[in-house]
N, C-alpha and C. Protein backbone atom coordinates (compact mmCIF):
# COMPACT_ATOMS: atom_id res chain seq x y z
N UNK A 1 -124.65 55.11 107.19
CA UNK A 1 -125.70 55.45 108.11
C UNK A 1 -125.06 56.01 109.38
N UNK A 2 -125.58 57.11 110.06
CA UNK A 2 -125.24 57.60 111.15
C UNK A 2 -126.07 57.29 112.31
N UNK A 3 -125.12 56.96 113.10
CA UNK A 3 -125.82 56.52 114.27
C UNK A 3 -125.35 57.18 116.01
N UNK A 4 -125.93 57.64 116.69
CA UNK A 4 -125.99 58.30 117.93
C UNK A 4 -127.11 57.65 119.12
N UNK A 5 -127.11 58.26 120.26
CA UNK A 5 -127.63 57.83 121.10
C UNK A 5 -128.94 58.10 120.83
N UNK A 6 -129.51 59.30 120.07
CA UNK A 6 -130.82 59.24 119.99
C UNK A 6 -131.28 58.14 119.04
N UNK A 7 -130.79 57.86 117.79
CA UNK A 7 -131.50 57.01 116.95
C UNK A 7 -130.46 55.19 116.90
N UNK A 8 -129.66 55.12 118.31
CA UNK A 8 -129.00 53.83 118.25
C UNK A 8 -130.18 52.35 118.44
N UNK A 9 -130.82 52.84 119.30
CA UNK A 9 -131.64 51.54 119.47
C UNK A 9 -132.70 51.57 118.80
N UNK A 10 -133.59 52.67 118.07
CA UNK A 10 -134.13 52.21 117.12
C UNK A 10 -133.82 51.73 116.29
N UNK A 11 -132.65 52.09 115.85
CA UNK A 11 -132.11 51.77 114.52
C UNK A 11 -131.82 49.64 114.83
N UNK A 12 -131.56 49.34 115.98
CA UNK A 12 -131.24 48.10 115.95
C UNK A 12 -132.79 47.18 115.87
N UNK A 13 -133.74 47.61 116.39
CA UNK A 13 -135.27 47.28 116.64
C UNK A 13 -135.77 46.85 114.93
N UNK A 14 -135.46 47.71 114.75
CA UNK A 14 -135.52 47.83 112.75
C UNK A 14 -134.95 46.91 112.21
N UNK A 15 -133.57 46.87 112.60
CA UNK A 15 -132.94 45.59 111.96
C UNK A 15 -133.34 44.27 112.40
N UNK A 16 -133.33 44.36 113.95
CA UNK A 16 -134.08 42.93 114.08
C UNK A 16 -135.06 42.49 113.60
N UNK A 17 -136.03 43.45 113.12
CA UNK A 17 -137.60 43.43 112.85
C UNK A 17 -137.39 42.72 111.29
N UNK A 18 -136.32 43.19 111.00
CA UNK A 18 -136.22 42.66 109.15
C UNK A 18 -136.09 40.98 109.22
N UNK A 19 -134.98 41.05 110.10
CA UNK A 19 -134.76 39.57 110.31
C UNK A 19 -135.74 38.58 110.65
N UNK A 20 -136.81 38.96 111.41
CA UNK A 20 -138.16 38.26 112.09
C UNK A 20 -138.99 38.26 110.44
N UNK A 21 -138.57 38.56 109.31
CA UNK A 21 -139.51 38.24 108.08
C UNK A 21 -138.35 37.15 106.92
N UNK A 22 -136.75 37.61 107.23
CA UNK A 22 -136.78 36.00 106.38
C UNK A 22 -137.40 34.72 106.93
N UNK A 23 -137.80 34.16 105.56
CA UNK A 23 -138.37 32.67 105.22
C UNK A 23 -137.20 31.95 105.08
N UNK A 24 -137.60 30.99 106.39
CA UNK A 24 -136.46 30.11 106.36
C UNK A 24 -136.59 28.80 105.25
N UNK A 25 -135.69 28.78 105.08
CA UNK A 25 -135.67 26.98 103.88
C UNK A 25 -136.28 26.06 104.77
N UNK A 26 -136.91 25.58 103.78
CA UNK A 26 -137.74 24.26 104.23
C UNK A 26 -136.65 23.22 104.29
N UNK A 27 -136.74 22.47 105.21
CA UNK A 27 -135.32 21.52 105.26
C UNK A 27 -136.36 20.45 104.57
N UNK A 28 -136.01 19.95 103.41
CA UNK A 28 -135.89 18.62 102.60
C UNK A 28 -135.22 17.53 103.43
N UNK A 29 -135.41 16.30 102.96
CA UNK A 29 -135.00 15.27 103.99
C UNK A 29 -133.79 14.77 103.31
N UNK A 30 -133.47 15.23 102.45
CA UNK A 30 -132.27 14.77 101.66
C UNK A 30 -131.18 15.93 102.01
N UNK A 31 -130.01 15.58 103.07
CA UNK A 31 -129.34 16.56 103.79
C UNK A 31 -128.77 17.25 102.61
N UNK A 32 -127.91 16.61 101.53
CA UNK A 32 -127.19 17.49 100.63
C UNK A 32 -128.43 18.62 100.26
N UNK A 33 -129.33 18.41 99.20
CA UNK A 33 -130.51 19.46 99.57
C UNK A 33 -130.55 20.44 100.59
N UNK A 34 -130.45 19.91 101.33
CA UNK A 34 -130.63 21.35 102.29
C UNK A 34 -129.36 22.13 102.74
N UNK A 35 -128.21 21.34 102.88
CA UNK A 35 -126.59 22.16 102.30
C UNK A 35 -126.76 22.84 100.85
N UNK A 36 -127.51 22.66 100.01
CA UNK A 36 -127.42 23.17 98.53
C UNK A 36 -128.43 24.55 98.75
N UNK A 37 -129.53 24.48 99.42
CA UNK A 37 -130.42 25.67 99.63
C UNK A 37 -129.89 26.31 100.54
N UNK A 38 -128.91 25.77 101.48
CA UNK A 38 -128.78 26.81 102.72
C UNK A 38 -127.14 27.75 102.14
N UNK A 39 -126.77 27.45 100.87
CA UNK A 39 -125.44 28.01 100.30
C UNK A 39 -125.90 28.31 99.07
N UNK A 40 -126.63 28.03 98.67
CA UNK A 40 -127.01 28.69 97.34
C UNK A 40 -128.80 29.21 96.80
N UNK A 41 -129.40 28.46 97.29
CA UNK A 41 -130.93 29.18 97.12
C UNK A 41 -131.03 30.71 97.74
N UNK A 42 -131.22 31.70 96.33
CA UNK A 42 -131.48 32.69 96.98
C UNK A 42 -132.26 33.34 97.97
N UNK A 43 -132.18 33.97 99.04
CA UNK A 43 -133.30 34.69 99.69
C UNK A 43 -134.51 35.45 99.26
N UNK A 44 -136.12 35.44 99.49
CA UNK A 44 -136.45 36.78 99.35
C UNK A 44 -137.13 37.92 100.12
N UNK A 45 -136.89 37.43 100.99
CA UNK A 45 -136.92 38.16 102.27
C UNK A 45 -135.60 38.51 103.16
N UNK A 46 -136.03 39.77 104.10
CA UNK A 46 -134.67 39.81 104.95
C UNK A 46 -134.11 41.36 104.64
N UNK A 47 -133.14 41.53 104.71
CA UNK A 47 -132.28 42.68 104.95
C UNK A 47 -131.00 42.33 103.40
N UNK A 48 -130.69 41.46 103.16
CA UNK A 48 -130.11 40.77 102.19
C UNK A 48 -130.92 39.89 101.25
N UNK A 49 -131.82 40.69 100.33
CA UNK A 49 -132.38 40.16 98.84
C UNK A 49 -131.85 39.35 98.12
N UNK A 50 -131.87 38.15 97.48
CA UNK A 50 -131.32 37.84 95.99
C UNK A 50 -129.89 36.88 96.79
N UNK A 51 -129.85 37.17 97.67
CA UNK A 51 -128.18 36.60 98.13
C UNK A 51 -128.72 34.80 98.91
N UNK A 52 -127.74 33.86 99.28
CA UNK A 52 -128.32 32.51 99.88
C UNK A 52 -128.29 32.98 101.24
N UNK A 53 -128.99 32.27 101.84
CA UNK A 53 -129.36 31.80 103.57
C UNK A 53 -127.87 32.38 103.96
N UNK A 54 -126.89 31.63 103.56
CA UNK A 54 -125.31 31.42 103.88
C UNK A 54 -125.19 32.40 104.28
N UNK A 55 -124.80 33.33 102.85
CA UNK A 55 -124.66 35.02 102.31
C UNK A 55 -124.66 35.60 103.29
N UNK A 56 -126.70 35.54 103.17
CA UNK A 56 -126.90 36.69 104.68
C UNK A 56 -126.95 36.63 106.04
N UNK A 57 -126.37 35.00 106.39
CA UNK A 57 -125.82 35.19 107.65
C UNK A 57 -124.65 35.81 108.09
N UNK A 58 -123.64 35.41 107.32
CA UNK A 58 -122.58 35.96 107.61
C UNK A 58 -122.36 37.74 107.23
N UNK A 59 -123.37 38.56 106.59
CA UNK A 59 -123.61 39.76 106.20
C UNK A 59 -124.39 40.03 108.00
N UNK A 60 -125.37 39.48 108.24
CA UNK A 60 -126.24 39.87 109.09
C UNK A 60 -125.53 39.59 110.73
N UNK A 61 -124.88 38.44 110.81
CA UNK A 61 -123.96 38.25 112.17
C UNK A 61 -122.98 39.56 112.26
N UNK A 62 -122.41 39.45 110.92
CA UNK A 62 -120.97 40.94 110.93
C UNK A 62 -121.62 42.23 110.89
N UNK A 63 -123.52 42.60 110.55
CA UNK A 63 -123.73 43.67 110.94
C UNK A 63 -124.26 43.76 112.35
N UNK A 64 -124.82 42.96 113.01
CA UNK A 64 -125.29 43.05 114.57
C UNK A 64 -124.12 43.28 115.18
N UNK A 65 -122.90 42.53 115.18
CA UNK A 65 -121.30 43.35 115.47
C UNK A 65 -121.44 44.92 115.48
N UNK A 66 -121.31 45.37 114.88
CA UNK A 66 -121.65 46.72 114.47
C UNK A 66 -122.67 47.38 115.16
N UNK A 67 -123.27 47.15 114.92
CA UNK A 67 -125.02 47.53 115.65
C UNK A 67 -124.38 47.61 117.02
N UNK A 68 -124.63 46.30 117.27
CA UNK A 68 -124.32 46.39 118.88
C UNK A 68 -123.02 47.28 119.28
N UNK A 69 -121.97 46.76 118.83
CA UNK A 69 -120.48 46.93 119.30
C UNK A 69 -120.82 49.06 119.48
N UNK A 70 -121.68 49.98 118.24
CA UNK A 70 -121.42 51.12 118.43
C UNK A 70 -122.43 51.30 119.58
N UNK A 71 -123.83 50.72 119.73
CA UNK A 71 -124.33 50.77 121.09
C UNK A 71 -123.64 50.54 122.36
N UNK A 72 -122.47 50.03 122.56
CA UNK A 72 -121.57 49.73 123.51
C UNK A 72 -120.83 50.89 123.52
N UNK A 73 -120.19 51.63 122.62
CA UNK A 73 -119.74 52.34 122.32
C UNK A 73 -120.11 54.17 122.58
N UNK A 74 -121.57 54.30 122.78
CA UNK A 74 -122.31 55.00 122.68
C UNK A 74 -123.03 55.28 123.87
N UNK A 75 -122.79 53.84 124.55
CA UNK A 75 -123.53 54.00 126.25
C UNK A 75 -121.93 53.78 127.08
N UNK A 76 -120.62 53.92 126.75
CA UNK A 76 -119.81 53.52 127.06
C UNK A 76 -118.73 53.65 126.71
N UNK A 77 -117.49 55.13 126.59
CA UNK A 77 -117.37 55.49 125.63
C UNK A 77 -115.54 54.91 125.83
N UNK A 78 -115.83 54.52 127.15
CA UNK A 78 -113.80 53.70 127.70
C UNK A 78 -113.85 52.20 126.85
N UNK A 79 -112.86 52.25 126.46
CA UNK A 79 -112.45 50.39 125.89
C UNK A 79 -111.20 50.74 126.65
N UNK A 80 -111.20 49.85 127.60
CA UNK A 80 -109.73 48.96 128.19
C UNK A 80 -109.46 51.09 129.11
N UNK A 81 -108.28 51.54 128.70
CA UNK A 81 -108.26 52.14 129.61
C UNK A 81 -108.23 54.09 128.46
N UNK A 82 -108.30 53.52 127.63
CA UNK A 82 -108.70 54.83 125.64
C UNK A 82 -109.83 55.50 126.25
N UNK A 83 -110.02 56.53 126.57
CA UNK A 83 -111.80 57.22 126.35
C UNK A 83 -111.75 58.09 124.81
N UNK A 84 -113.20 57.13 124.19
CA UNK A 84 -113.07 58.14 122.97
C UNK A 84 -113.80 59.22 123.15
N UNK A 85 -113.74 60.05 122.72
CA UNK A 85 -114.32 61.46 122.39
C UNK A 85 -115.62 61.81 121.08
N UNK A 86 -115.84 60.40 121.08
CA UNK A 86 -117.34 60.42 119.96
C UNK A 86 -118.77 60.09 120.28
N UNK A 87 -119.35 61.06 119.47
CA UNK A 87 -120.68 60.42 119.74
C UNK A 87 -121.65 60.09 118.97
N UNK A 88 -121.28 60.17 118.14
CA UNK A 88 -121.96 59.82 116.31
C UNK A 88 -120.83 58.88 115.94
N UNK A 89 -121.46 58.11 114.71
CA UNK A 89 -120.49 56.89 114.38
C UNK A 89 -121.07 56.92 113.12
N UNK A 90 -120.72 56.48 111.94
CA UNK A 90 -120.73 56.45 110.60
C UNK A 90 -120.46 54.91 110.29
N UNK A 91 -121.53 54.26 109.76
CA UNK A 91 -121.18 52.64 109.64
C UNK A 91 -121.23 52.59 108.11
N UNK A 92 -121.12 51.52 108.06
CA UNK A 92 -121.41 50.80 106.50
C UNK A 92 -122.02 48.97 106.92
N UNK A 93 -122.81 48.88 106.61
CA UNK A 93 -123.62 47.59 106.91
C UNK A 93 -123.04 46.59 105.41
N UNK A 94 -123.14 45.22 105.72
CA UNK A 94 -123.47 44.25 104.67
C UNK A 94 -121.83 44.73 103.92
N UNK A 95 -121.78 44.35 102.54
CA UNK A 95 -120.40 44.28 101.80
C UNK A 95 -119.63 45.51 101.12
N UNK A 96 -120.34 46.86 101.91
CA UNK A 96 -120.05 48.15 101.22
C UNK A 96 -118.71 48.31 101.47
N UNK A 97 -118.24 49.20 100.74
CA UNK A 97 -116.60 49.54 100.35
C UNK A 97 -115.93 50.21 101.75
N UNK A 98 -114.87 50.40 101.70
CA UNK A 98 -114.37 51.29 103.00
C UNK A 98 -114.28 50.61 104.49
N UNK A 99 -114.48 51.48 105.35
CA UNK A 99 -114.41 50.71 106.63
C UNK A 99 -115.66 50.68 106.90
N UNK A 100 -115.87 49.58 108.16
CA UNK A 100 -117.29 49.41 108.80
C UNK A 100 -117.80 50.52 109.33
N UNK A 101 -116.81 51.32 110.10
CA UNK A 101 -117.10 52.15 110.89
C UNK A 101 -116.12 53.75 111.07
N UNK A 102 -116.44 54.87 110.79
CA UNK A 102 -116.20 55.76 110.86
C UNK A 102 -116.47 57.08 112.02
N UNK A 103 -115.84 57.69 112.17
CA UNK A 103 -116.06 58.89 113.37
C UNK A 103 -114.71 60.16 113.36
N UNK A 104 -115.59 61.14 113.56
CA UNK A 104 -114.63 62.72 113.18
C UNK A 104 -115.63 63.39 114.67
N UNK A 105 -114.85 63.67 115.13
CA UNK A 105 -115.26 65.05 116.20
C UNK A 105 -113.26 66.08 116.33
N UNK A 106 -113.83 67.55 116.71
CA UNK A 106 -112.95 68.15 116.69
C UNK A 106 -111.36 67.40 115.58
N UNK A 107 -111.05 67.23 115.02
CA UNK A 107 -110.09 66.80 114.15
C UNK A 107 -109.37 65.43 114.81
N UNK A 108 -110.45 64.98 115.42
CA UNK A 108 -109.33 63.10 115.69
C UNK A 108 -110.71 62.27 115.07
N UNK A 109 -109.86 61.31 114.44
CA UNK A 109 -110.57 60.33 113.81
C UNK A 109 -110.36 58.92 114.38
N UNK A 110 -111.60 58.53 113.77
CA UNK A 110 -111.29 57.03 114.53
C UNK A 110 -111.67 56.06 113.09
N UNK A 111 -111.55 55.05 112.74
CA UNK A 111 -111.33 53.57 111.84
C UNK A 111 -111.63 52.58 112.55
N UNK A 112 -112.86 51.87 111.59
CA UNK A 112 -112.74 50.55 112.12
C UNK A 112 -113.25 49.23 111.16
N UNK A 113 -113.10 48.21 111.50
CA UNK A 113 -113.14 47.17 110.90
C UNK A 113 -114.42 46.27 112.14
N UNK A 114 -115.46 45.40 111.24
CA UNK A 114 -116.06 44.64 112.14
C UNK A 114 -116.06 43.03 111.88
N UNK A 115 -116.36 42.15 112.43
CA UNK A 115 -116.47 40.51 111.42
C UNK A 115 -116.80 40.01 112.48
N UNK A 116 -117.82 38.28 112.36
CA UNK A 116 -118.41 37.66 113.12
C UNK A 116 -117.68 36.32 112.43
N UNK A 117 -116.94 35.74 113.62
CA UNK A 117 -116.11 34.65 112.51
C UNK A 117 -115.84 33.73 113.52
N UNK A 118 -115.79 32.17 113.06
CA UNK A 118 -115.55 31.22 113.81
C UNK A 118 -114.31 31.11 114.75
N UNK A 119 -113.87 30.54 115.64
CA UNK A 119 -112.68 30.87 116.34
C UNK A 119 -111.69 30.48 115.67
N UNK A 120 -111.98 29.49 114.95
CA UNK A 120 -110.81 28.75 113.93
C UNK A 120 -110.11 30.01 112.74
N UNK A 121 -111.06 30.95 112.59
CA UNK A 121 -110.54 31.81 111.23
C UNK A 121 -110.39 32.79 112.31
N UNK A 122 -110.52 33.40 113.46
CA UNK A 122 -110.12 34.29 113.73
C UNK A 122 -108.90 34.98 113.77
N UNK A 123 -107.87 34.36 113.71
CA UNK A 123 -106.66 34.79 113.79
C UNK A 123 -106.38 35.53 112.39
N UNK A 124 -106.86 34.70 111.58
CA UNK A 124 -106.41 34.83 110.33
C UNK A 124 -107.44 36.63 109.71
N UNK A 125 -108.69 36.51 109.92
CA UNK A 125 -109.50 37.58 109.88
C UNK A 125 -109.10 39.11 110.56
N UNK A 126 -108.57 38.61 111.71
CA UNK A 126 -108.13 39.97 112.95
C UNK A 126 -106.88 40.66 112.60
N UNK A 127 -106.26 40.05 111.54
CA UNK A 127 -104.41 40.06 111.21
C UNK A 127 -105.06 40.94 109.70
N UNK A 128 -105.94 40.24 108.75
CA UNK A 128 -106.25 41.01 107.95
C UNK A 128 -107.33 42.56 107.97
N UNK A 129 -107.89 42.18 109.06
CA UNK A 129 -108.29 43.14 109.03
C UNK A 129 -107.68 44.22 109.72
N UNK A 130 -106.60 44.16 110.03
CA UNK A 130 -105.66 45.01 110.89
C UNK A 130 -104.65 45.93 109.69
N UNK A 131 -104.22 44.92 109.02
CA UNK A 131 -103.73 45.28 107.79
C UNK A 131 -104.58 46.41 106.98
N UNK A 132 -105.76 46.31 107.15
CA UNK A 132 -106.73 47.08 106.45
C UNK A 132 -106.64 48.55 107.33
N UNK A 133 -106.90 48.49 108.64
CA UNK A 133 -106.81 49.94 109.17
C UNK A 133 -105.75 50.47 109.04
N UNK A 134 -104.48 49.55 109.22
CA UNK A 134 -102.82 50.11 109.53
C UNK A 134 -102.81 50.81 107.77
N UNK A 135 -103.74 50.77 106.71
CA UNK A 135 -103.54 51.44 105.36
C UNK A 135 -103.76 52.82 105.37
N UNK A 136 -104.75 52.89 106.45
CA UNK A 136 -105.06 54.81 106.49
C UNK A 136 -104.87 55.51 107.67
N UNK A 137 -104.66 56.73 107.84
CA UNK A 137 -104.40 57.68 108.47
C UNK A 137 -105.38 57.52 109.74
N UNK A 138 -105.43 57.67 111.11
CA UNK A 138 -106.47 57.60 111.77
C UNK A 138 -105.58 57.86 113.46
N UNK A 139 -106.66 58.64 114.48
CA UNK A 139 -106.32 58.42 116.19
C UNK A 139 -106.32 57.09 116.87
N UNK A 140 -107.53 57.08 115.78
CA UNK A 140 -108.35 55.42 116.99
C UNK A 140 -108.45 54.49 115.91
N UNK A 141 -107.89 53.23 115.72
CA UNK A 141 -108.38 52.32 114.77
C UNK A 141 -109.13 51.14 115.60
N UNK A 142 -110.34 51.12 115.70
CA UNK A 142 -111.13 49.62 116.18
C UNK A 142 -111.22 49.05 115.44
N UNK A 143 -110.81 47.71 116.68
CA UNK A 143 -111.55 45.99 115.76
C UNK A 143 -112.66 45.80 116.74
N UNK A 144 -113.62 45.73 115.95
CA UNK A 144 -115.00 45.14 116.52
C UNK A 144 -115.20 43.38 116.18
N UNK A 145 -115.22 42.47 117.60
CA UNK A 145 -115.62 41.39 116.79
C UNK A 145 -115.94 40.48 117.26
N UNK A 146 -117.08 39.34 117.33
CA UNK A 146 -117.64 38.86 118.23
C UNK A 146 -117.06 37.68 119.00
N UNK A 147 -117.26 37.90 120.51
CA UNK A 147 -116.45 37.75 121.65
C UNK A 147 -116.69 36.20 122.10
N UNK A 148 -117.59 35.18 121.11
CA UNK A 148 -117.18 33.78 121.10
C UNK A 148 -116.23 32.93 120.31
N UNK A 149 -115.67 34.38 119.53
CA UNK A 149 -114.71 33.91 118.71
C UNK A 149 -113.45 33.60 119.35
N UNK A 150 -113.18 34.22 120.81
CA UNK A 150 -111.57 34.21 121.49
C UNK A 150 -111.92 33.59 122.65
N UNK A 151 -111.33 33.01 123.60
CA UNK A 151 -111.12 32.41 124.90
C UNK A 151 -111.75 33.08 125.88
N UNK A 152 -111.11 34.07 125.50
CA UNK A 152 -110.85 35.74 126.88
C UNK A 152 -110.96 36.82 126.27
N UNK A 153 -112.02 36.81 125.67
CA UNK A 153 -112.79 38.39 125.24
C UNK A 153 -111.77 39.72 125.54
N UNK A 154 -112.07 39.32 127.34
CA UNK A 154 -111.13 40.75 128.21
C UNK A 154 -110.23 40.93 127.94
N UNK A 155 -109.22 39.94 127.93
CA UNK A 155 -107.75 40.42 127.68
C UNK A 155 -107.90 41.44 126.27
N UNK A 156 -108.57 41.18 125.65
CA UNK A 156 -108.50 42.10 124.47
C UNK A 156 -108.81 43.68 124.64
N UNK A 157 -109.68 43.84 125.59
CA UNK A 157 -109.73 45.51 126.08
C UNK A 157 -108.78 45.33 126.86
N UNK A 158 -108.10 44.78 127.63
CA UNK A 158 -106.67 44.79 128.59
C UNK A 158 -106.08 45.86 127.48
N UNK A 159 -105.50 45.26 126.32
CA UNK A 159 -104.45 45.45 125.49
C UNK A 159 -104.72 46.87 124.46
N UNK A 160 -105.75 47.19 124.77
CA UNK A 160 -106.39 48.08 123.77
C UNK A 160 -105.28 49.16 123.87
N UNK A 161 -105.12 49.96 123.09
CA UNK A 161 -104.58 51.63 122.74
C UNK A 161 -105.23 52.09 121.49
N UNK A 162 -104.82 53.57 121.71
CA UNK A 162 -105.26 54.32 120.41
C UNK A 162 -105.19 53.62 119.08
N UNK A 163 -103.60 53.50 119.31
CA UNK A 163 -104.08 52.62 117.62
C UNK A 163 -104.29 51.72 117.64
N UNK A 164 -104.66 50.86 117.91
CA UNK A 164 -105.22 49.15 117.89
C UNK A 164 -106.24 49.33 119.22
N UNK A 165 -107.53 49.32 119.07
CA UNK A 165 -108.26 49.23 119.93
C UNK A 165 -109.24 47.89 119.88
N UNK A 166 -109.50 47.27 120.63
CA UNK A 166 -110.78 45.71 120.34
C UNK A 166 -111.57 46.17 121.43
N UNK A 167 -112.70 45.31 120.78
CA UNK A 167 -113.98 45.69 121.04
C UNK A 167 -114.49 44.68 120.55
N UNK A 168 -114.62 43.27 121.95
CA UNK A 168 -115.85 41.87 121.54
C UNK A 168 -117.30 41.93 122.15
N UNK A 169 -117.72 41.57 121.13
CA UNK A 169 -119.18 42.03 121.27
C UNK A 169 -119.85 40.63 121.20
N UNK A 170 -120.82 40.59 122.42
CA UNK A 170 -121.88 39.06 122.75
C UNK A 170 -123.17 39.64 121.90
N UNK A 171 -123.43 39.16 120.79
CA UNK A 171 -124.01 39.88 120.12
C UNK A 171 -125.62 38.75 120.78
N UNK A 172 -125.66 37.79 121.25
CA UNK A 172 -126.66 37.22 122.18
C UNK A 172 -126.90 38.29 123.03
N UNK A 173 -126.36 38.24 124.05
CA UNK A 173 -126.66 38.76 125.54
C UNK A 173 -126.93 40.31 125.23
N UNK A 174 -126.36 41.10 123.56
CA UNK A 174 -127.12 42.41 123.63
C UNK A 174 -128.45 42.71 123.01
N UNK A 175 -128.42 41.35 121.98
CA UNK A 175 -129.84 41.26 121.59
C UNK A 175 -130.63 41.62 123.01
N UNK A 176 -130.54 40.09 124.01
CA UNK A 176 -131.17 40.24 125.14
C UNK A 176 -131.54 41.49 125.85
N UNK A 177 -130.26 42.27 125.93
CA UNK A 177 -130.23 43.25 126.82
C UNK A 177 -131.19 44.63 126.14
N UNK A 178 -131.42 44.56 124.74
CA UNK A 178 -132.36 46.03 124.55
C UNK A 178 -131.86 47.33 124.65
């Protein structure tokens, strides 16, 4: 999906709007029960069909990353002290192949990787997914990734360059923000 300043915030309005129709599990009073529906009872509502509660959180947290992070991106085009030169962005939502995020203007490219992950796996997630950009050819490789996962968000645009660029995203406060 391509996304730009004209169709960025609709496009997020939409997604939220999907989310305002999953049916949440009825919590049963028997806790294992409701650990068993919230990891394995499929959905049928939502943005993620057929998949558990679990599934499409962690599909739906790592696409609002995205969402948001290229709206940041799009109203904002400096990370740390890099200005990119894009203004269209090429995503991939949910478990599709390739990178999250794509971009070509005049012959520089940019790569990126996104994930919404506890602080405990972050290290381990940010190292692999680094591994994943350092595989292909690219100007700009971003990590997009949400910014309650680290201490100090900032230091991470501190450190940014062309090739390793971060980008933490309060995927709260941009819901909020619209």
């Amino acid at each position: 999906m391509k996304l730009d300043k004209v169709n960025i915030d609709s496009t997020i309005k939409e997604y939220l709007g999907k989310l305002d129709s999953i049916k949440l599990p009825a919590p049963p009073n028997d806790v294992l029960l409701l650990m068993y529906s919230v990891k394995r009872k499929p959905l049928d509502s939502g943005p993620y069909l057929g998949v558990s509660f679990f599934e499409a959180s962690n599909r739906i947290l790592s696409d609002l990353v995205i969402l948001f992070g290229v709206r940041q991106l799009l109203r904002k085009t400096l990370i740390g002290k890099v200005q990119l030169p894009f203004g269209e962005y090429e995503v991939a939502l949910g478990v599709e192949g390739g990178n999250d995020l794509r971009a070509t203007v005049g012959g520089r490219t940019l790569i990126g990787e996104a994930f919404n992950v506890a602080p405990s796996f972050f290290q381990t997630k940010k190292n692999s997914a680094i591994k994943k950009l350092k595989k292909r050819s690219a100007d700009y490789r971003l990590l997009l990734f949400n910014s309650d996962a680290v201490n100090r968000p900032d230091s991470f645009l501190d450190k940014s360059e062309p090739s390793l660029l971060y980008l933490p995203v309060d995927v709260f406060r941009e819901r909020s923000a619209g």
